[in-house]
N, C-alpha and C. Protein backbone atom coordinates (compact mmCIF):
# COMPACT_ATOMS: atom_id res chain seq x y z
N UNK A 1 0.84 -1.17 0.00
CA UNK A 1 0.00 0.00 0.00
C UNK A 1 0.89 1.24 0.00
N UNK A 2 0.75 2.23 -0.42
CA UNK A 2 1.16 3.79 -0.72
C UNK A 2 0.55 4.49 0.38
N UNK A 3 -0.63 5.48 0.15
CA UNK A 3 -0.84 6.69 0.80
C UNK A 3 -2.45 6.19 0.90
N UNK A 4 -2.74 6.48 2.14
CA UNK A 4 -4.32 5.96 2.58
C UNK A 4 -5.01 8.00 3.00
N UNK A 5 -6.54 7.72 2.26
CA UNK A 5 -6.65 8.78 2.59
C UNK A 5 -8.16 8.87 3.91
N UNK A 6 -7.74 9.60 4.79
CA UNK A 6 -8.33 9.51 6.19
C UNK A 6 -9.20 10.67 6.21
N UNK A 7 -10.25 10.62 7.56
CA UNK A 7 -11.13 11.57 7.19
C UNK A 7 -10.62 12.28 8.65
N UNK A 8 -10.23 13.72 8.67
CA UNK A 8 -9.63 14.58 9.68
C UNK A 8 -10.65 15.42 10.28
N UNK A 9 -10.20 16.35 11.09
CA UNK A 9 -11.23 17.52 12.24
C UNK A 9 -11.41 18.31 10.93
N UNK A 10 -12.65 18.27 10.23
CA UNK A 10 -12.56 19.81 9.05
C UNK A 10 -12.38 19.12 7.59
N UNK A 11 -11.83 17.97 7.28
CA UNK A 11 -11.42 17.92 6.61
C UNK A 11 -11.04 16.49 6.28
N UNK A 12 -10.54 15.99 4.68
CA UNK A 12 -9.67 14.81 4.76
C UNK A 12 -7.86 15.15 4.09
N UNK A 13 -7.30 14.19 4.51
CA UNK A 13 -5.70 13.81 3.98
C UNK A 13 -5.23 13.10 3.45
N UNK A 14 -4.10 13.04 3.15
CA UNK A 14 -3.39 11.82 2.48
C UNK A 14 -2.55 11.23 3.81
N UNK A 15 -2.29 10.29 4.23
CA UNK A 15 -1.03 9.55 4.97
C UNK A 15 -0.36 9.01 4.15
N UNK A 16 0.63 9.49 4.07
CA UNK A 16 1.81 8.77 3.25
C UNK A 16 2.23 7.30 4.00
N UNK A 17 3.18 6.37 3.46
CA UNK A 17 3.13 4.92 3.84
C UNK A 17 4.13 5.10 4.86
N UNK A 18 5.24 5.69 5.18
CA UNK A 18 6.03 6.13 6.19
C UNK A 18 4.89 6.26 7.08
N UNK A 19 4.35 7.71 7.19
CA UNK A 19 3.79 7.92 8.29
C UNK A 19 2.87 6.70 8.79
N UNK A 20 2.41 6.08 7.98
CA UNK A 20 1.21 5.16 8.66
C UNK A 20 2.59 3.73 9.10
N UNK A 21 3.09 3.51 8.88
CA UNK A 21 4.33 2.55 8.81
C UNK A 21 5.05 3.15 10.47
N UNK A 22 4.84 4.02 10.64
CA UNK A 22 5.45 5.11 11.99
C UNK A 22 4.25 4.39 13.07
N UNK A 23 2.78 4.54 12.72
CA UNK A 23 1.77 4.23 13.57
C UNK A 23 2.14 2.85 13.75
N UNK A 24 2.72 1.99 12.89
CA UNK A 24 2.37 0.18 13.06
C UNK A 24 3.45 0.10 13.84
N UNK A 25 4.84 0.58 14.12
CA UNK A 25 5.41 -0.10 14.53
C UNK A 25 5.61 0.53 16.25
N UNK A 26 4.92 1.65 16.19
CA UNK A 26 4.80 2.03 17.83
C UNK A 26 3.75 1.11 18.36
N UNK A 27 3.01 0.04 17.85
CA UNK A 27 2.04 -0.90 18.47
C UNK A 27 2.71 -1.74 18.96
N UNK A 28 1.91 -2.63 19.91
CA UNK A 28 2.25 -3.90 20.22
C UNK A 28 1.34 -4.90 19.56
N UNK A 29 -0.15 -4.03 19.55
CA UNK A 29 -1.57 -4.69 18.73
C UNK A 29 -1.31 -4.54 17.05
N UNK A 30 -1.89 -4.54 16.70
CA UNK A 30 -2.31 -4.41 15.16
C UNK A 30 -2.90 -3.48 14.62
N UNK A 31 -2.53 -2.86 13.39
CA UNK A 31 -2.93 -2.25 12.66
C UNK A 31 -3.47 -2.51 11.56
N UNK A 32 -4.64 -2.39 11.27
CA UNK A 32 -5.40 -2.35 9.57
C UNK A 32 -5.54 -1.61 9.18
N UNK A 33 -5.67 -1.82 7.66
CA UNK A 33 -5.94 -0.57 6.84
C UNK A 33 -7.21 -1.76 5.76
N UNK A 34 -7.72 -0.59 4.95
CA UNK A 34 -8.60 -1.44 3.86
C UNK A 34 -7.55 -2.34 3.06
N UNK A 35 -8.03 -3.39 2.91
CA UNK A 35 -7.53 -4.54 1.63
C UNK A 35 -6.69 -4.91 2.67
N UNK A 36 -6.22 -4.97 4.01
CA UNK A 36 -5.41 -5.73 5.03
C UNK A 36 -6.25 -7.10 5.37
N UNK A 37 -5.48 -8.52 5.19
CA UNK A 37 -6.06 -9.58 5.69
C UNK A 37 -6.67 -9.60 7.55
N UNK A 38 -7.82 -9.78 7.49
CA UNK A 38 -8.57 -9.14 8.73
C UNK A 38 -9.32 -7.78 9.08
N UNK A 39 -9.06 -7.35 7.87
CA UNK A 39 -9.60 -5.51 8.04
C UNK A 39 -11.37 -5.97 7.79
N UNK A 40 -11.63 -6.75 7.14
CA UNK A 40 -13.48 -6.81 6.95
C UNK A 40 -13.92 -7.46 8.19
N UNK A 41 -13.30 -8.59 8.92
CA UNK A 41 -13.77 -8.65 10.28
C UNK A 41 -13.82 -8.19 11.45
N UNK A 42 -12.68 -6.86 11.56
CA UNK A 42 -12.33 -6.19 12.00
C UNK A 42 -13.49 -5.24 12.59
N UNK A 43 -13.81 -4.30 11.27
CA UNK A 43 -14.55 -3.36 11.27
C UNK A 43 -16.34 -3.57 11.74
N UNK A 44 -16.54 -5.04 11.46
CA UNK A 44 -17.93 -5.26 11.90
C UNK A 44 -17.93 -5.04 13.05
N UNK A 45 -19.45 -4.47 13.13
CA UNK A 45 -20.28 -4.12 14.78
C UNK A 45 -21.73 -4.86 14.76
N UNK A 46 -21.84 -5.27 15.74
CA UNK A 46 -22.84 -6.18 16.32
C UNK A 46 -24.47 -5.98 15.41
N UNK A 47 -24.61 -4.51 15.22
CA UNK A 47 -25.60 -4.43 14.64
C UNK A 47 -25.11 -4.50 12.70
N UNK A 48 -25.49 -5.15 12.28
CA UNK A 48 -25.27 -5.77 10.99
C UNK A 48 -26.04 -4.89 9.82
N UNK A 49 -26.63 -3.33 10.76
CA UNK A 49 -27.38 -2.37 9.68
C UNK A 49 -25.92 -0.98 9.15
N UNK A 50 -24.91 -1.17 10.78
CA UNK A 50 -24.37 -0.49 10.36
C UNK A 50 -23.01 -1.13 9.47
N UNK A 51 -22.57 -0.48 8.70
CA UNK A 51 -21.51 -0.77 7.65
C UNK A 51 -20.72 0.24 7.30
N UNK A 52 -19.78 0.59 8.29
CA UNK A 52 -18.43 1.88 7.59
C UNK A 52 -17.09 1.07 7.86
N UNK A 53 -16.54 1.69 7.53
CA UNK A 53 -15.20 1.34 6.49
C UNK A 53 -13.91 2.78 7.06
N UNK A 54 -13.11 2.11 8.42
CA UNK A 54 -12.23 2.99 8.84
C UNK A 54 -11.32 3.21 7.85
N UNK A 55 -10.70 4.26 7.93
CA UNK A 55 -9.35 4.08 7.21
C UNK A 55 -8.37 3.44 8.09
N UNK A 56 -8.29 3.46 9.68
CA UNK A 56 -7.40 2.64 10.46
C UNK A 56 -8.07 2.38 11.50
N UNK A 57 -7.88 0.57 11.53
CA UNK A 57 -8.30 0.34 13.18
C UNK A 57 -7.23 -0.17 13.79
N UNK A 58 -6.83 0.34 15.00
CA UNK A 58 -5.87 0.06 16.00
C UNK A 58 -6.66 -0.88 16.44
N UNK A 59 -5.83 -2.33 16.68
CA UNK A 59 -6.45 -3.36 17.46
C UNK A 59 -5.50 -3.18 18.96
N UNK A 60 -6.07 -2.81 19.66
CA UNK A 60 -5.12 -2.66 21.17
C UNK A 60 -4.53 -3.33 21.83
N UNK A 61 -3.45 -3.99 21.95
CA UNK A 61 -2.96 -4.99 23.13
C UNK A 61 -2.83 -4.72 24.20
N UNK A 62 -2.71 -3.81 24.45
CA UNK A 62 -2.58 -2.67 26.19
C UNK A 62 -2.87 -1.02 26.33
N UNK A 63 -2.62 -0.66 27.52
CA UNK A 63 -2.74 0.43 27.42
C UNK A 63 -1.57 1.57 26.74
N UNK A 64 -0.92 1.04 26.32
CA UNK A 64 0.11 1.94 25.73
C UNK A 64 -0.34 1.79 24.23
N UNK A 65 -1.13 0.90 23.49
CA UNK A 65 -1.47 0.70 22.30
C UNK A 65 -2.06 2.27 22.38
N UNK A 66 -3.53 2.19 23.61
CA UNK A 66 -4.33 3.11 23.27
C UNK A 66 -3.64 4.67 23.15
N UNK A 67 -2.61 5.17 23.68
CA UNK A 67 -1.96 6.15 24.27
C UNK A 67 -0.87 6.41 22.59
N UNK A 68 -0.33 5.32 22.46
CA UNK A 68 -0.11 5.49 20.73
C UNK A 68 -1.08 6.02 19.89
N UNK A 69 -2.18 5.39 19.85
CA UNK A 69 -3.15 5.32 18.86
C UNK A 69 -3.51 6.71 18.99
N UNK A 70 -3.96 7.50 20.17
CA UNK A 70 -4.55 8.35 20.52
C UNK A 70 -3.56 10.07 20.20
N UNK A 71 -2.34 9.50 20.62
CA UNK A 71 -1.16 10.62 19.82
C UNK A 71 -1.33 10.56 18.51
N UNK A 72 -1.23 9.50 17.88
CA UNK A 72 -1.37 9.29 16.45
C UNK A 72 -2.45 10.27 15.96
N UNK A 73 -3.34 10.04 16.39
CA UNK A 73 -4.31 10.69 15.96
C UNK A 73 -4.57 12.14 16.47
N UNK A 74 -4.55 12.34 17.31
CA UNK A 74 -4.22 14.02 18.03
C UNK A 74 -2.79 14.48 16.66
N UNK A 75 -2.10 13.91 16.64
CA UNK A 75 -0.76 14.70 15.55
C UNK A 75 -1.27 15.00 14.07
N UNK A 76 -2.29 13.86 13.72
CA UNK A 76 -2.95 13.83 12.04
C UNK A 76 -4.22 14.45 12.12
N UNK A 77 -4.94 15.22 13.47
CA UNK A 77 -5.85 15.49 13.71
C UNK A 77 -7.15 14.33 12.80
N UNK A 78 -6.82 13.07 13.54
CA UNK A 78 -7.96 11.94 13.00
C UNK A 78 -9.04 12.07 13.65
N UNK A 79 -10.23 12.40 12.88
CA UNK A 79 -11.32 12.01 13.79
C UNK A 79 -11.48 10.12 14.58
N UNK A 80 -11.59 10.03 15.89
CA UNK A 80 -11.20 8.60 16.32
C UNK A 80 -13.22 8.10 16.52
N UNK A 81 -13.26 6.98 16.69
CA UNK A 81 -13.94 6.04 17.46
C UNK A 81 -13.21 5.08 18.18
N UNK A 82 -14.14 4.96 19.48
CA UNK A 82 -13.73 3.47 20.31
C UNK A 82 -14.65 2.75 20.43
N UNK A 83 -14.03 1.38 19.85
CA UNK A 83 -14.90 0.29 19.53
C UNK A 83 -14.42 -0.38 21.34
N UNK A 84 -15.29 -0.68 22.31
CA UNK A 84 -15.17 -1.95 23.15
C UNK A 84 -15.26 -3.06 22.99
N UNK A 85 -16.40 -3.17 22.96
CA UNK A 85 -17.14 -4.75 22.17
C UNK A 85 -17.97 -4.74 21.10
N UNK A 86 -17.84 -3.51 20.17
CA UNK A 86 -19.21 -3.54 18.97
C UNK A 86 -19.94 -3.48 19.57
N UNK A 87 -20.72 -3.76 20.77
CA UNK A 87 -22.48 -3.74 20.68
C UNK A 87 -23.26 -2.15 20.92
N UNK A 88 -22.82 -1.10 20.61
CA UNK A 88 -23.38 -0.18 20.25
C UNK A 88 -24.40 -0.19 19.08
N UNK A 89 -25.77 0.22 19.79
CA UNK A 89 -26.81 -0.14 18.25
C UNK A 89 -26.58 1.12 17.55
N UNK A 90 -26.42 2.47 17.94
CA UNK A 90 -26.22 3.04 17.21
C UNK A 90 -24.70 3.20 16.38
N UNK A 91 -23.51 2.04 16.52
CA UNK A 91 -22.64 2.31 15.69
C UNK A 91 -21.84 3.15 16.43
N UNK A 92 -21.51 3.64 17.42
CA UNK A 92 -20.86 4.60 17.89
C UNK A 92 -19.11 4.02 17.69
N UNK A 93 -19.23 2.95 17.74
CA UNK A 93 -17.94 2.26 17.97
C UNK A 93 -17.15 2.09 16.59
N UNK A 94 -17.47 2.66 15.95
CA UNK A 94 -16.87 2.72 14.57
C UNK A 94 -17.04 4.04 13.91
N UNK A 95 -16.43 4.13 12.16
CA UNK A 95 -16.74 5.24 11.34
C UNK A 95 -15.88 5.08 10.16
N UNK A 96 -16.21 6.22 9.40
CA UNK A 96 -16.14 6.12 8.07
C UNK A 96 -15.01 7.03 7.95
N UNK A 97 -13.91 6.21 7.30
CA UNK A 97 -12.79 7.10 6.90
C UNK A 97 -11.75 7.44 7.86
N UNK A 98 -11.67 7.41 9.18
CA UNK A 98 -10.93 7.63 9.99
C UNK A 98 -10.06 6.57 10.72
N UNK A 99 -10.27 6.67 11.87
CA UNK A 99 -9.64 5.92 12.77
C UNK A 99 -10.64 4.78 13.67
N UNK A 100 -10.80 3.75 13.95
CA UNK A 100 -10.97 3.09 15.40
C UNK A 100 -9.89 2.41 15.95
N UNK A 101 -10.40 2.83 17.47
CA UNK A 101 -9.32 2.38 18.71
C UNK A 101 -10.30 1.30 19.05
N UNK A 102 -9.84 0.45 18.78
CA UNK A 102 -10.79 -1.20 18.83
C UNK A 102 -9.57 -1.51 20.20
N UNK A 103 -10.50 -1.89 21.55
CA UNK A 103 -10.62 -2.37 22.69
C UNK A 103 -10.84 -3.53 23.04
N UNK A 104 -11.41 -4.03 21.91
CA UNK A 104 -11.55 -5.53 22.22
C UNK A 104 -10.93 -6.74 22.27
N UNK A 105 -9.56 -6.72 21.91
CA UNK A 105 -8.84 -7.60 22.26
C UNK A 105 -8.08 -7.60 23.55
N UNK A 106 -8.16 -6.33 24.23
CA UNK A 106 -7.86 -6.19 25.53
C UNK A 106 -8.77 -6.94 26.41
N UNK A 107 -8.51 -7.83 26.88
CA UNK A 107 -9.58 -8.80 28.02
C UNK A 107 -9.06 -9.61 29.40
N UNK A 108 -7.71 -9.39 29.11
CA UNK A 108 -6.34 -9.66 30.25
C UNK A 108 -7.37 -9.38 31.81
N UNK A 109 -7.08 -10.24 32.79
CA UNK A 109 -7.37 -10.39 34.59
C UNK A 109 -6.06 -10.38 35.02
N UNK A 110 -5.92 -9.85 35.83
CA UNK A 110 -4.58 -10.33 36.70
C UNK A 110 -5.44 -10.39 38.27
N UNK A 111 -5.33 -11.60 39.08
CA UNK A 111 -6.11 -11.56 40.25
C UNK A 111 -4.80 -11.67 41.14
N UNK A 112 -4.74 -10.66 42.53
CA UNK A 112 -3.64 -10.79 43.78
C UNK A 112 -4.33 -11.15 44.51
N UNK A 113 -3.61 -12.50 44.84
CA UNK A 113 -4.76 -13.65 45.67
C UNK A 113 -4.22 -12.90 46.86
N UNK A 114 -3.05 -12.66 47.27
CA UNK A 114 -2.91 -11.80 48.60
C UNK A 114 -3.52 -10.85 48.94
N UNK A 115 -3.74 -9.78 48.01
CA UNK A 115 -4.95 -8.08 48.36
C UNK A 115 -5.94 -8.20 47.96
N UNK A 116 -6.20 -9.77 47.20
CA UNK A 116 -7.48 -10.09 46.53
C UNK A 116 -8.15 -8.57 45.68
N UNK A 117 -7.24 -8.38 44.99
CA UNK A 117 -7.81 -7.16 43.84
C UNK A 117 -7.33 -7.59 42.80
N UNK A 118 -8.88 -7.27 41.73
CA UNK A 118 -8.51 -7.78 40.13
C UNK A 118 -8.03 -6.35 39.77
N UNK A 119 -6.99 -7.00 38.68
CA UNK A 119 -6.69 -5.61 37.51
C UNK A 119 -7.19 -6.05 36.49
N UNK A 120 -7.99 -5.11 35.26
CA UNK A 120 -8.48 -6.06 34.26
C UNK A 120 -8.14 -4.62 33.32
N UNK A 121 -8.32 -5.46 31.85
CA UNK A 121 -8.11 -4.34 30.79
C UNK A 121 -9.77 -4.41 30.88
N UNK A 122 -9.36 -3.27 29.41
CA UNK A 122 -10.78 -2.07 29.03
C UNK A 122 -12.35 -3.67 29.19
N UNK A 123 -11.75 -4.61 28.41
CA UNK A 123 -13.13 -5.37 27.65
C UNK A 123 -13.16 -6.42 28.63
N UNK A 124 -12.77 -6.28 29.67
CA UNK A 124 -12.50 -7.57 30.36
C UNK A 124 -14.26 -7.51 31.43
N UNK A 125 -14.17 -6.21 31.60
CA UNK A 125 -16.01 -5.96 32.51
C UNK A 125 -16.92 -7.53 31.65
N UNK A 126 -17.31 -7.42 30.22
CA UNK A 126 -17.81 -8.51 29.86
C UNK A 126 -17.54 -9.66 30.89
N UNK A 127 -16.64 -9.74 31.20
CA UNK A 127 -16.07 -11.72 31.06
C UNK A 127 -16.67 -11.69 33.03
N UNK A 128 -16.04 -10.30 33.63
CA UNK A 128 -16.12 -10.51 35.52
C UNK A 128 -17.77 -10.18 35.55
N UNK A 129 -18.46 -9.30 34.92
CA UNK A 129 -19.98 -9.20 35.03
C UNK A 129 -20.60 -10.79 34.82
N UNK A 130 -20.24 -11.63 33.58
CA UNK A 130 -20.56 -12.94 33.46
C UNK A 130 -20.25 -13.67 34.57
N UNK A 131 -18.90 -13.72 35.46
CA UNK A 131 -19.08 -14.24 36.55
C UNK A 131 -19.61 -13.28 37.81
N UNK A 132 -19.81 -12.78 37.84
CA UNK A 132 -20.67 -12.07 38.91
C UNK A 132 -22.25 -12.47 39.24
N UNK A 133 -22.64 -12.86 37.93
CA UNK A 133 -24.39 -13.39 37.71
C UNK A 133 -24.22 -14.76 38.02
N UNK A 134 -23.15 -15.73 38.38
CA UNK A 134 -23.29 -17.12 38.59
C UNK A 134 -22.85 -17.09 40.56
């Protein structure tokens, strides 16, 4: 791929392949772009009416993914979405032309059986709410 063009505050751009090549390798998660193997499963959200097409989704591995992603985009002035888990009916968790900060592969527990306190990433509420109801 060459130069992907993104939709900005006001406006759209070009990203040249450097600059977007600058975003992939400050990750630990993944980066897509359109025509990337995984970019069409990527972008789906729960409700199957909505259908946009980021120009980049940050898939997050931690919190420093998000803190990348989020400079990234503050520097290219990207308009962002954050995807958690897709189930937004109205789509909030996605968009057209820009950026998503996709959260959902963050789902990591760490339990201290000594202070008995969980640490959990962003998407992990799903998994401790499921055990909370049993």
């Amino acid at each position: 791929m060459t130069a992907l063009r993104v939709t900005t505050i006001g406006t759209s751009m070009i990203l040249d392949e450097v600059t977007v090549q600058g975003c992939k390798t400050s990750l630990h998660g993944i980066l897509l772009r359109p025509g990337d193997a995984g970019y069409d499963a990527a972008r789906k959200v729960w409700n199957g009416m909505i259908d946009r097409r980021p120009g980049l989704i940050v898939r997050c591995a931690g919190g420093d993914d998000v803190i990348a992603a989020v400079h990234f985009a503050r520097t290219h002035q990207l308009l962002v979405a954050v995807c958690g888990s897709g189930h937004s009916a109205a789509g909030y968790g996605t968009c057209d032309g820009s950026m998503v900060i996709d959260l959902s592969p963050m789902k990591n527990i760490h339990v201290d059986p000594a202070s008995r306190i969980a640490h959990t990433q962003a998407t992990a509420y799903n998994i401790l709410s499921a055990f909370s109801r049993s």
